[in-house]
N, C-alpha and C. Protein backbone atom coordinates (compact mmCIF):
# COMPACT_ATOMS: atom_id res chain seq x y z
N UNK A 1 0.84 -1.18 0.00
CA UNK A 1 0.00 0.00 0.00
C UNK A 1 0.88 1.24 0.00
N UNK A 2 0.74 2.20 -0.72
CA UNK A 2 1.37 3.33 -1.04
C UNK A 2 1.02 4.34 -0.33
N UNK A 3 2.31 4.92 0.74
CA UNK A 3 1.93 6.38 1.29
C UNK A 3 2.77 7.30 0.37
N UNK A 4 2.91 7.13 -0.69
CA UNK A 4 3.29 8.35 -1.33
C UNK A 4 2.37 9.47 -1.66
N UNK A 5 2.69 10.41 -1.50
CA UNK A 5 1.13 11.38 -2.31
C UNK A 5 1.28 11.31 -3.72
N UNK A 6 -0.04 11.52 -4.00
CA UNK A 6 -0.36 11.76 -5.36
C UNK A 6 0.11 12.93 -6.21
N UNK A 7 0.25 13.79 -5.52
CA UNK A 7 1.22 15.08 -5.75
C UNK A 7 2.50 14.85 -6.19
N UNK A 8 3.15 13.88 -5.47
CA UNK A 8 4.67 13.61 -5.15
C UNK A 8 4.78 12.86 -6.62
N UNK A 9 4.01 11.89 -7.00
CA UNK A 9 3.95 10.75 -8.17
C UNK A 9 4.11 11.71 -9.58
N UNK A 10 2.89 12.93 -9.48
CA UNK A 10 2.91 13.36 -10.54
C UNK A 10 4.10 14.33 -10.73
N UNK A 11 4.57 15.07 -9.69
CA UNK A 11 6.16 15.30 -9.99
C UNK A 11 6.80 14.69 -10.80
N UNK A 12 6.92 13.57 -10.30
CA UNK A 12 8.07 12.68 -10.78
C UNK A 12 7.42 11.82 -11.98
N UNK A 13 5.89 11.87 -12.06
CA UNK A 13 5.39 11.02 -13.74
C UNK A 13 4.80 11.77 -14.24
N UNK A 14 5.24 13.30 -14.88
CA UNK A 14 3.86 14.27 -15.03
C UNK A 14 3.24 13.37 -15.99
N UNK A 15 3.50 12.55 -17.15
CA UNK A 15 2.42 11.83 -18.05
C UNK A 15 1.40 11.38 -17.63
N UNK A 16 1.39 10.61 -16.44
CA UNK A 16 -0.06 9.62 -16.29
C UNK A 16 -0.84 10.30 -16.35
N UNK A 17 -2.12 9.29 -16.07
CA UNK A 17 -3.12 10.18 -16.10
C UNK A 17 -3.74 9.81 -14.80
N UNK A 18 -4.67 11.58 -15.01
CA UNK A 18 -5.24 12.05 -13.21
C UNK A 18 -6.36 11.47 -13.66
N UNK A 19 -7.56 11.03 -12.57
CA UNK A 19 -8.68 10.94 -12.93
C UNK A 19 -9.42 12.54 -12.11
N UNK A 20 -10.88 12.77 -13.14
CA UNK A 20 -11.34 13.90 -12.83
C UNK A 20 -11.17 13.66 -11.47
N UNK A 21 -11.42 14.69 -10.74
CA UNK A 21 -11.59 15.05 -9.21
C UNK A 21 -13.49 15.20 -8.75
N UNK A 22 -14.21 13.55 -9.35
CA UNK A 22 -15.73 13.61 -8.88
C UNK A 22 -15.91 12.69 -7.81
N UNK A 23 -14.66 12.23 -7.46
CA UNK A 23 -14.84 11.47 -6.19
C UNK A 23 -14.64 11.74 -4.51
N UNK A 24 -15.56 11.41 -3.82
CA UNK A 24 -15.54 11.80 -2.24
C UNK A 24 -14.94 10.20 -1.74
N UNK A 25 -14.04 10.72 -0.65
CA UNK A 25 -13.24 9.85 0.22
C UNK A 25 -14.43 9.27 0.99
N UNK A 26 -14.15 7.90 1.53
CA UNK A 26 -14.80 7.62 2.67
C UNK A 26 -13.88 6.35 2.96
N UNK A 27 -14.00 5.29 4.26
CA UNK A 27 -13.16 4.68 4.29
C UNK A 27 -12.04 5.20 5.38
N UNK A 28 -11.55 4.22 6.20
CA UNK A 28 -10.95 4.65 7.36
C UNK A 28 -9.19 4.89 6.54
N UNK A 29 -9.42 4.62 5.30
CA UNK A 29 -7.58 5.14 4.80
C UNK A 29 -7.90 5.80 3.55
N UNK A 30 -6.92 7.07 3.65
CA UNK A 30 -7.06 7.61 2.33
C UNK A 30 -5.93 7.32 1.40
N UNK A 31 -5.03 6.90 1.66
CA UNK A 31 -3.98 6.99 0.71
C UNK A 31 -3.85 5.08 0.37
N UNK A 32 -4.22 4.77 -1.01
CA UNK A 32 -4.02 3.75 -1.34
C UNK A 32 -3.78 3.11 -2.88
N UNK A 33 -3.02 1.87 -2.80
CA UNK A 33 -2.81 1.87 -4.54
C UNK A 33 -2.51 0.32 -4.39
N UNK A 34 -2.87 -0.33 -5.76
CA UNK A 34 -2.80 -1.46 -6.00
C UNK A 34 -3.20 -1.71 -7.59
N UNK A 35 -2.57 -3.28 -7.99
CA UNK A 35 -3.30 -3.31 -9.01
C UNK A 35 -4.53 -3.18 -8.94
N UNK A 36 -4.95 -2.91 -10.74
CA UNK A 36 -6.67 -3.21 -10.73
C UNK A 36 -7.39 -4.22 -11.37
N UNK A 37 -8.58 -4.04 -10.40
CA UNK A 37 -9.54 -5.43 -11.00
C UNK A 37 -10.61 -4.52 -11.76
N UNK A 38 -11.03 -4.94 -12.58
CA UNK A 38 -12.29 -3.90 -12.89
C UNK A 38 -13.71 -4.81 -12.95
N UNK A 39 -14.96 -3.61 -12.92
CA UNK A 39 -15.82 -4.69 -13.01
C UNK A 39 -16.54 -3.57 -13.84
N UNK A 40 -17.37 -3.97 -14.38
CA UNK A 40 -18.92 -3.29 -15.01
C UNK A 40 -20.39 -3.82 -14.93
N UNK A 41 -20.96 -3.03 -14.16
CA UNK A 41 -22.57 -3.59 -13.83
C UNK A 41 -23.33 -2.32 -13.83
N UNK A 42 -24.50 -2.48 -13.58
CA UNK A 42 -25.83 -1.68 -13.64
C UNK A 42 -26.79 -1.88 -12.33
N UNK A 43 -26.53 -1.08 -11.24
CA UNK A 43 -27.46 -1.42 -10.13
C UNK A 43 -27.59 -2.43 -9.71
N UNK A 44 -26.46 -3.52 -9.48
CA UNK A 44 -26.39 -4.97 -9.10
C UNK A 44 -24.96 -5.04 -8.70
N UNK A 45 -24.73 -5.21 -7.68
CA UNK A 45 -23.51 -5.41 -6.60
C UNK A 45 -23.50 -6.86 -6.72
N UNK A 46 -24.43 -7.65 -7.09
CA UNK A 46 -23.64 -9.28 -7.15
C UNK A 46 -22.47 -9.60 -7.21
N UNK A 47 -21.90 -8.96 -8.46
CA UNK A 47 -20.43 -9.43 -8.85
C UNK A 47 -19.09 -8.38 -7.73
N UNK A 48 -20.04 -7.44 -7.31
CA UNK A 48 -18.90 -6.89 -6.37
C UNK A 48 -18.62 -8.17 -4.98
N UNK A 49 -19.57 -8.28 -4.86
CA UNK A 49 -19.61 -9.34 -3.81
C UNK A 49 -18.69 -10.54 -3.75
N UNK A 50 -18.97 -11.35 -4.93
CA UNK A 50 -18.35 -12.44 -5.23
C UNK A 50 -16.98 -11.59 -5.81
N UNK A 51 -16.48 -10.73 -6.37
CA UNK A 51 -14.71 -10.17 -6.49
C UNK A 51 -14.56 -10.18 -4.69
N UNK A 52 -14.77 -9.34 -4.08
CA UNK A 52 -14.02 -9.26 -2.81
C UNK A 52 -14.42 -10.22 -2.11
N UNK A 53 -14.55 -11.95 -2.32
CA UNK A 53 -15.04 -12.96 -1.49
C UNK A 53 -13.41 -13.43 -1.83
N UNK A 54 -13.06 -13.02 -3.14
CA UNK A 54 -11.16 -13.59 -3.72
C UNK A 54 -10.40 -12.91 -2.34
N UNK A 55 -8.91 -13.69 -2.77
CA UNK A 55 -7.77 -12.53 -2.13
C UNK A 55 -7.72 -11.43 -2.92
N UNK A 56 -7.70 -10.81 -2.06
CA UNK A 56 -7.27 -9.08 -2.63
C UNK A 56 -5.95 -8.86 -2.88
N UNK A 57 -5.02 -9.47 -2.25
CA UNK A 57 -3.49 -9.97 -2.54
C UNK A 57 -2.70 -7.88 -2.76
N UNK A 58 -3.50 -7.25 -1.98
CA UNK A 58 -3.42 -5.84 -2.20
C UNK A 58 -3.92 -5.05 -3.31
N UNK A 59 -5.05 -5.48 -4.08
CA UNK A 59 -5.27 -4.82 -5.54
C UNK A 59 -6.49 -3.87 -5.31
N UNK A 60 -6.90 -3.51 -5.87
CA UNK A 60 -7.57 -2.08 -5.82
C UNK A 60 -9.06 -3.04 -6.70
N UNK A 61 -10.33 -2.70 -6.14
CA UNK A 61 -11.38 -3.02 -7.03
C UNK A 61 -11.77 -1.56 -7.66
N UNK A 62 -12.52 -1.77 -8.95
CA UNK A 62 -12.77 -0.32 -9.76
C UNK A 62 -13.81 -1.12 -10.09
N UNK A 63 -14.89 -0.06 -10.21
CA UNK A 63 -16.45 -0.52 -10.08
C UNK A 63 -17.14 0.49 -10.98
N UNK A 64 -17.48 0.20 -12.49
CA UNK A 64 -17.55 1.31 -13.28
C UNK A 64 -19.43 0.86 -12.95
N UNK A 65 -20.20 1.56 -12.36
CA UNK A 65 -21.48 1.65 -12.04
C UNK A 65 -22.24 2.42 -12.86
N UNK A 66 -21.49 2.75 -13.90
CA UNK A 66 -21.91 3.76 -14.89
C UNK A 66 -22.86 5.34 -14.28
N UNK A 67 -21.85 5.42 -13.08
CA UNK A 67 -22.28 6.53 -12.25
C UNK A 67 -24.05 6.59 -12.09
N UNK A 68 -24.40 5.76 -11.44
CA UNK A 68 -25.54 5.67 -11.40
C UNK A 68 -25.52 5.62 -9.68
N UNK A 69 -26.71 7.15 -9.74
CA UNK A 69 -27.15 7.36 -7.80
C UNK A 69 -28.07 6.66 -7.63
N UNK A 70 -28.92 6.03 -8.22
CA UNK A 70 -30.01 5.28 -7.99
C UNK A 70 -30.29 4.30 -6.70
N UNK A 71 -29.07 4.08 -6.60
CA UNK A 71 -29.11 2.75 -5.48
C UNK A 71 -27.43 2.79 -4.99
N UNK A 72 -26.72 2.18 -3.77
CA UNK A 72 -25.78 2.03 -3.44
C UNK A 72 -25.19 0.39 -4.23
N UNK A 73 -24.05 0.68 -4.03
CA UNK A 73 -22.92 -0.54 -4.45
C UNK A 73 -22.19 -1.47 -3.79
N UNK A 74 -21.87 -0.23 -2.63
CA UNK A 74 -21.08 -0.94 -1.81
C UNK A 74 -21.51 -1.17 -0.12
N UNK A 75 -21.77 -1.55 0.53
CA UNK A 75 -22.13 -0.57 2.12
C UNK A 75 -21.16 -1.36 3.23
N UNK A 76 -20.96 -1.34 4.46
CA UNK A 76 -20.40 -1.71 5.28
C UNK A 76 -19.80 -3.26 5.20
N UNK A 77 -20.63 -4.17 4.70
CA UNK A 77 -20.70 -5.38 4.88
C UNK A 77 -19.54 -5.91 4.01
N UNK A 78 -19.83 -5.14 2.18
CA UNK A 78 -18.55 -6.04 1.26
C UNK A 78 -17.64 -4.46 2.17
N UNK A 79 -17.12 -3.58 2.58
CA UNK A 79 -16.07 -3.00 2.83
C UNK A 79 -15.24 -3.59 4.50
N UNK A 80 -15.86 -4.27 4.92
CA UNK A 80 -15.64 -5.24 6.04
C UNK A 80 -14.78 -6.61 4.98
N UNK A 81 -15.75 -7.27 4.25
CA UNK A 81 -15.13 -7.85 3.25
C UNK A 81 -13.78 -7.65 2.34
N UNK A 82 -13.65 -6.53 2.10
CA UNK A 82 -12.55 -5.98 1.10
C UNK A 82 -11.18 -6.52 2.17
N UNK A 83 -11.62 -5.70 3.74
CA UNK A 83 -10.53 -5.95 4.16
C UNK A 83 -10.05 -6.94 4.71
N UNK A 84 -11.10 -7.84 5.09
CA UNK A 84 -10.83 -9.50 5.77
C UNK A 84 -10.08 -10.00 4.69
N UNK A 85 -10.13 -10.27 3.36
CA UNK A 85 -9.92 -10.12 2.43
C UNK A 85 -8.44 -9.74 1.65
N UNK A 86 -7.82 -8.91 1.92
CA UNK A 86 -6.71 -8.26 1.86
C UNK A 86 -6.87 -7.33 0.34
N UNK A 87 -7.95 -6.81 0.12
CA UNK A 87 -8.11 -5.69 -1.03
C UNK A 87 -7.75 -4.62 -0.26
N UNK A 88 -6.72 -3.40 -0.91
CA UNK A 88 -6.22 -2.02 -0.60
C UNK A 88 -7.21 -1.31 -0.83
N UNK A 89 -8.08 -1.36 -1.91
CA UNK A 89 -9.09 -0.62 -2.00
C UNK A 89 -10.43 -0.58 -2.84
N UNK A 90 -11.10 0.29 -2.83
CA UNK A 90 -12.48 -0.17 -3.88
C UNK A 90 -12.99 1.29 -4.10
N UNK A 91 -12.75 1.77 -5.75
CA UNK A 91 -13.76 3.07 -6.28
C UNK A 91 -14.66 2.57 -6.84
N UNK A 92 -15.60 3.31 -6.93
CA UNK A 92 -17.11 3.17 -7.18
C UNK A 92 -17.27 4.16 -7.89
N UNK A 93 -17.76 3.81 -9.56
CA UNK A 93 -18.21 5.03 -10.17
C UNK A 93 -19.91 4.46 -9.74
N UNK A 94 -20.37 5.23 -8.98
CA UNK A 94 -21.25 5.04 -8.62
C UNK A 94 -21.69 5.80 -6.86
N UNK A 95 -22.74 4.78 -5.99
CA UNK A 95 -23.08 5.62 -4.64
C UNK A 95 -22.68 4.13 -3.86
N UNK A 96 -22.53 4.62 -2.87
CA UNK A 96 -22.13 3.67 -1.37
C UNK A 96 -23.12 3.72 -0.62
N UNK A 97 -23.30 2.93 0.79
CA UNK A 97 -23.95 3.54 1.38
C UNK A 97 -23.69 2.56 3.15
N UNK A 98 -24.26 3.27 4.20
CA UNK A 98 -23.28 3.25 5.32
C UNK A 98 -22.24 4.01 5.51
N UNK A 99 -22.07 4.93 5.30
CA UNK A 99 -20.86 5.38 5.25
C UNK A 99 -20.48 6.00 6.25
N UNK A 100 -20.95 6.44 7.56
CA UNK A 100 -20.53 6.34 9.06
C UNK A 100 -19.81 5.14 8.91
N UNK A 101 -20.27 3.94 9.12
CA UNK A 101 -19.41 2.39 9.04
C UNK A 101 -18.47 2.33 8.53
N UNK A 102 -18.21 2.72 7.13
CA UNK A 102 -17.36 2.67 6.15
C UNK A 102 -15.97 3.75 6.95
N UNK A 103 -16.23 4.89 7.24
CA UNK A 103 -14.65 5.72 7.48
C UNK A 103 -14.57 4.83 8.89
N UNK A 104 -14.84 3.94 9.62
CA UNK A 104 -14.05 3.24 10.37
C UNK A 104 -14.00 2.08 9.83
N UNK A 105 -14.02 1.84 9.02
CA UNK A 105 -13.34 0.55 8.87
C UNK A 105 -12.15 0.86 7.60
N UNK A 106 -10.99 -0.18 8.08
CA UNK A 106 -9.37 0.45 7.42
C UNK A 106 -9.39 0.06 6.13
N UNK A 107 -10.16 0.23 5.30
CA UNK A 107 -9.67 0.07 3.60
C UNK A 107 -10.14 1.58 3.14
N UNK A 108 -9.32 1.31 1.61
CA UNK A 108 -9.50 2.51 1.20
C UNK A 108 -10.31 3.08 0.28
N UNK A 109 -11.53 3.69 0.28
CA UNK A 109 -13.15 3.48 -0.53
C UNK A 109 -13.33 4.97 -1.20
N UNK A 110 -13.44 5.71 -2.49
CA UNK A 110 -13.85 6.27 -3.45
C UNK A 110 -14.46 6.21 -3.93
N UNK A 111 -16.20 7.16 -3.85
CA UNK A 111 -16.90 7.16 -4.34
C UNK A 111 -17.77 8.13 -4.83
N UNK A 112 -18.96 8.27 -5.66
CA UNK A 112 -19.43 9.63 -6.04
C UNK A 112 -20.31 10.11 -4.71
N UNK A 113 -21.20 9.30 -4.20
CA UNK A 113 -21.68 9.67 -3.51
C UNK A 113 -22.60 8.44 -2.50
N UNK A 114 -23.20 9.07 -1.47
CA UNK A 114 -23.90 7.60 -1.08
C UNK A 114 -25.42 8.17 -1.36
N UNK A 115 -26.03 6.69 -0.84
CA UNK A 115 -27.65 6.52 -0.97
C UNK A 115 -28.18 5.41 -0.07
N UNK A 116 -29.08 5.28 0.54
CA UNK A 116 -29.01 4.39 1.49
C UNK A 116 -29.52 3.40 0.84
N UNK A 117 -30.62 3.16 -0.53
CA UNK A 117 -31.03 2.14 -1.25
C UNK A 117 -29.81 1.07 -1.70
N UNK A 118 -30.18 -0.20 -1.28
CA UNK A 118 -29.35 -1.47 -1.84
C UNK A 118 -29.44 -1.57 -3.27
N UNK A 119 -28.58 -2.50 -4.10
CA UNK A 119 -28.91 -2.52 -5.19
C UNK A 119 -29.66 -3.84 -5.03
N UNK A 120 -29.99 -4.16 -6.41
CA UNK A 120 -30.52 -5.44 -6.41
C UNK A 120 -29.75 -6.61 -7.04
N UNK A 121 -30.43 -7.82 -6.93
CA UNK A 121 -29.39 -8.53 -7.30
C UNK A 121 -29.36 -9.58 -8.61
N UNK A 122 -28.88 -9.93 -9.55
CA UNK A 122 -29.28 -10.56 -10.73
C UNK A 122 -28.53 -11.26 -11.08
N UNK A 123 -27.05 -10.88 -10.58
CA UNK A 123 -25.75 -11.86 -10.65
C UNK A 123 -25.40 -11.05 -12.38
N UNK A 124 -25.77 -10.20 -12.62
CA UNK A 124 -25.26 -9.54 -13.53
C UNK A 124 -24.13 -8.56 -13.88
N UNK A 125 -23.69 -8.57 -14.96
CA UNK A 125 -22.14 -7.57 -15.14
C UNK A 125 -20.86 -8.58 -15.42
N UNK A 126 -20.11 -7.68 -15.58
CA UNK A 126 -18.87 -8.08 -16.73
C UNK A 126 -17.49 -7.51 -15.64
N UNK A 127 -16.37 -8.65 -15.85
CA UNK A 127 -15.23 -8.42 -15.71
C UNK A 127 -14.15 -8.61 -16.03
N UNK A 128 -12.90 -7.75 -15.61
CA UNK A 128 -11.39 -7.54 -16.18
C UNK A 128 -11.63 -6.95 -17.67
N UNK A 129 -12.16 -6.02 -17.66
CA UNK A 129 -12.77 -5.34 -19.14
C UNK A 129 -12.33 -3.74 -18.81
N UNK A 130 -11.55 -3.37 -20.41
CA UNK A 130 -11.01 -1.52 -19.56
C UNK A 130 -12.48 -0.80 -19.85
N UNK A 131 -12.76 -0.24 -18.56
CA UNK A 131 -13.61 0.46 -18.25
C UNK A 131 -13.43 1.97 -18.62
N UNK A 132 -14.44 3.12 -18.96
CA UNK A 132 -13.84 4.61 -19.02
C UNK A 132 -14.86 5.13 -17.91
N UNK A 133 -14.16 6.12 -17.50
CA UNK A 133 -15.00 7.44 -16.49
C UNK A 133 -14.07 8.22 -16.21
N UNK A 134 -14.54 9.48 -15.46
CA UNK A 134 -13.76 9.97 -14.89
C UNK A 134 -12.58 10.60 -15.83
N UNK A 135 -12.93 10.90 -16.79
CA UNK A 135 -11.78 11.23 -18.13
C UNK A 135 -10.41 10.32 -18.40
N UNK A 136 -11.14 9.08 -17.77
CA UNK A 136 -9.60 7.98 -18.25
C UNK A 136 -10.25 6.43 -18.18
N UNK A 137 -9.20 6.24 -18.94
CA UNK A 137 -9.57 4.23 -18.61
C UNK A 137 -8.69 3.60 -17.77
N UNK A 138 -9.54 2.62 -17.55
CA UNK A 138 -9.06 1.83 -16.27
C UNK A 138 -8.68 0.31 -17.42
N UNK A 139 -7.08 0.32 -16.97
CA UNK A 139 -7.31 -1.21 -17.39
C UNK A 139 -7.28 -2.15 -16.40
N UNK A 140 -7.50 -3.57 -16.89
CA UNK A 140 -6.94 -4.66 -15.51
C UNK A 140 -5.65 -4.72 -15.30
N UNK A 141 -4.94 -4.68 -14.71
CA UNK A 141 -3.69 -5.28 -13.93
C UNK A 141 -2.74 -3.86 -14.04
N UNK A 142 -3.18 -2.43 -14.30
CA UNK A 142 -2.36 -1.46 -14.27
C UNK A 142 -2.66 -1.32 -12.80
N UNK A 143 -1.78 -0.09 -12.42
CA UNK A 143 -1.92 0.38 -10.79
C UNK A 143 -2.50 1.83 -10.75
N UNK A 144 -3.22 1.94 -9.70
CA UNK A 144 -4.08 3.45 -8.83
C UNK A 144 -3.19 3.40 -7.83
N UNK A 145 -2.96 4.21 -7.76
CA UNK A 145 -2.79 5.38 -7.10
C UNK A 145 -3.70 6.38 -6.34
N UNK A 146 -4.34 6.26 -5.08
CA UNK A 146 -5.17 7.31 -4.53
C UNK A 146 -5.04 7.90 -3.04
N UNK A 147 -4.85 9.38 -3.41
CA UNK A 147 -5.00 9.83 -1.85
C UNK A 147 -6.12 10.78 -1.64
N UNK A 148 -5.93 11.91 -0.37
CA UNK A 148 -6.79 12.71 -0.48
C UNK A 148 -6.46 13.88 -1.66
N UNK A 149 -5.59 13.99 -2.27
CA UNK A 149 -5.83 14.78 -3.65
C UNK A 149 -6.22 14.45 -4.93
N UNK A 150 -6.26 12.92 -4.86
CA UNK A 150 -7.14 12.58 -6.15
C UNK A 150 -6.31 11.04 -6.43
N UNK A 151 -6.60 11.08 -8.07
CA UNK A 151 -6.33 9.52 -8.26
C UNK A 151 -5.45 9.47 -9.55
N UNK A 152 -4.64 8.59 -9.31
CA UNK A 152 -3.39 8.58 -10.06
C UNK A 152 -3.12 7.11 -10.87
N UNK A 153 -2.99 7.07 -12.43
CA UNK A 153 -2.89 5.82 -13.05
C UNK A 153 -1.98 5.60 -13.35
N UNK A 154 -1.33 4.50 -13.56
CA UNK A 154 0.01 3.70 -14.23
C UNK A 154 -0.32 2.41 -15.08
N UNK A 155 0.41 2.29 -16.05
CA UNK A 155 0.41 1.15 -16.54
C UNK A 155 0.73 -0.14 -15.85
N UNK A 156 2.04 0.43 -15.14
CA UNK A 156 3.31 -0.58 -14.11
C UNK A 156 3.04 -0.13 -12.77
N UNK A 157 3.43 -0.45 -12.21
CA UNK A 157 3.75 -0.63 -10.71
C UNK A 157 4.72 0.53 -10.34
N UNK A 158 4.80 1.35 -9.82
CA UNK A 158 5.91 2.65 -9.62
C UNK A 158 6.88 2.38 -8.14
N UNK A 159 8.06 2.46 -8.49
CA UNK A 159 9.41 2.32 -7.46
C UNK A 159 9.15 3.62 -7.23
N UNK A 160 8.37 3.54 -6.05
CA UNK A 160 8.38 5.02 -5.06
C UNK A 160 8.81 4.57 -3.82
């Protein structure tokens, strides 16, 4: 897990790329990075569920929700999960919800916003697929980079 800042990275990589700045912290850590897993769904957390039931082996989940507030993604229960688990972290283009629960518990969670509605469930959505938002793509197995100033991509793994 990376305490470098995100500041500090882009010094030293001005190329990568930033993602916009539409995400709110929550989650008892802000500064975190790992590879990524990606997923893509529509108001159905099924498949988030079953990714963080794996080892997290330190990798970052990315959850392209197609920014949809409609319903939450994530709430206390898989972010309890993430970390039993050993996932560094989980963004959500999308809403959370619990999120008192969520900044105490130690993983590191990015999201647009919360909602207290669950999603539903269908066992639907797609993964390890490059996802776009946020003015960038996400592929599988590159690395994030995230603190409280925002979010930082790599292809590789960075010797910081």
């Amino acid at each position: 897990m990376s305490t470098v800042a995100t500041a500090d990275i882009m010094d030293d990589h001005p190329d990568l790329d930033v993602v916009d700045p539409i995400f709110r912290d929550f989650g008892g850590v802000k500064r975190f990075s790992g590879a990524v897993v990606t997923l893509k769904l529509h108001e159905d957390n099924s498949l988030v569920r079953a990714t963080l039931t794996e080892p997290g082996e330190g990798r970052v989940l990315v959850v392209d929700g197609g920014g949809s507030l409609r319903c939450a993604l994530v709430g206390d229960n898989l972010a309890t999960l993430a970390v039993k688990n050993g996932w560094s972290g989980i963004l959500v283009y999308g809403a959370i919800r619990d999120s008192a629960e969520i900044n105490e518990i130690k993983v590191g969670l990015k999201a647009l916003t919360t909602n207290p509605r669950k999603s539903i469930k269908r066992e639907v959505g797609q993964r390890d697929l490059v996802v776009r938002f946020g003015g960038v793509s996400f592929h599988p197995g590159h690395y994030l980079y995230a603190d409280e100033d925002g979010i930082v991509l790599s292809p590789k793994e960075l010797k910081i």
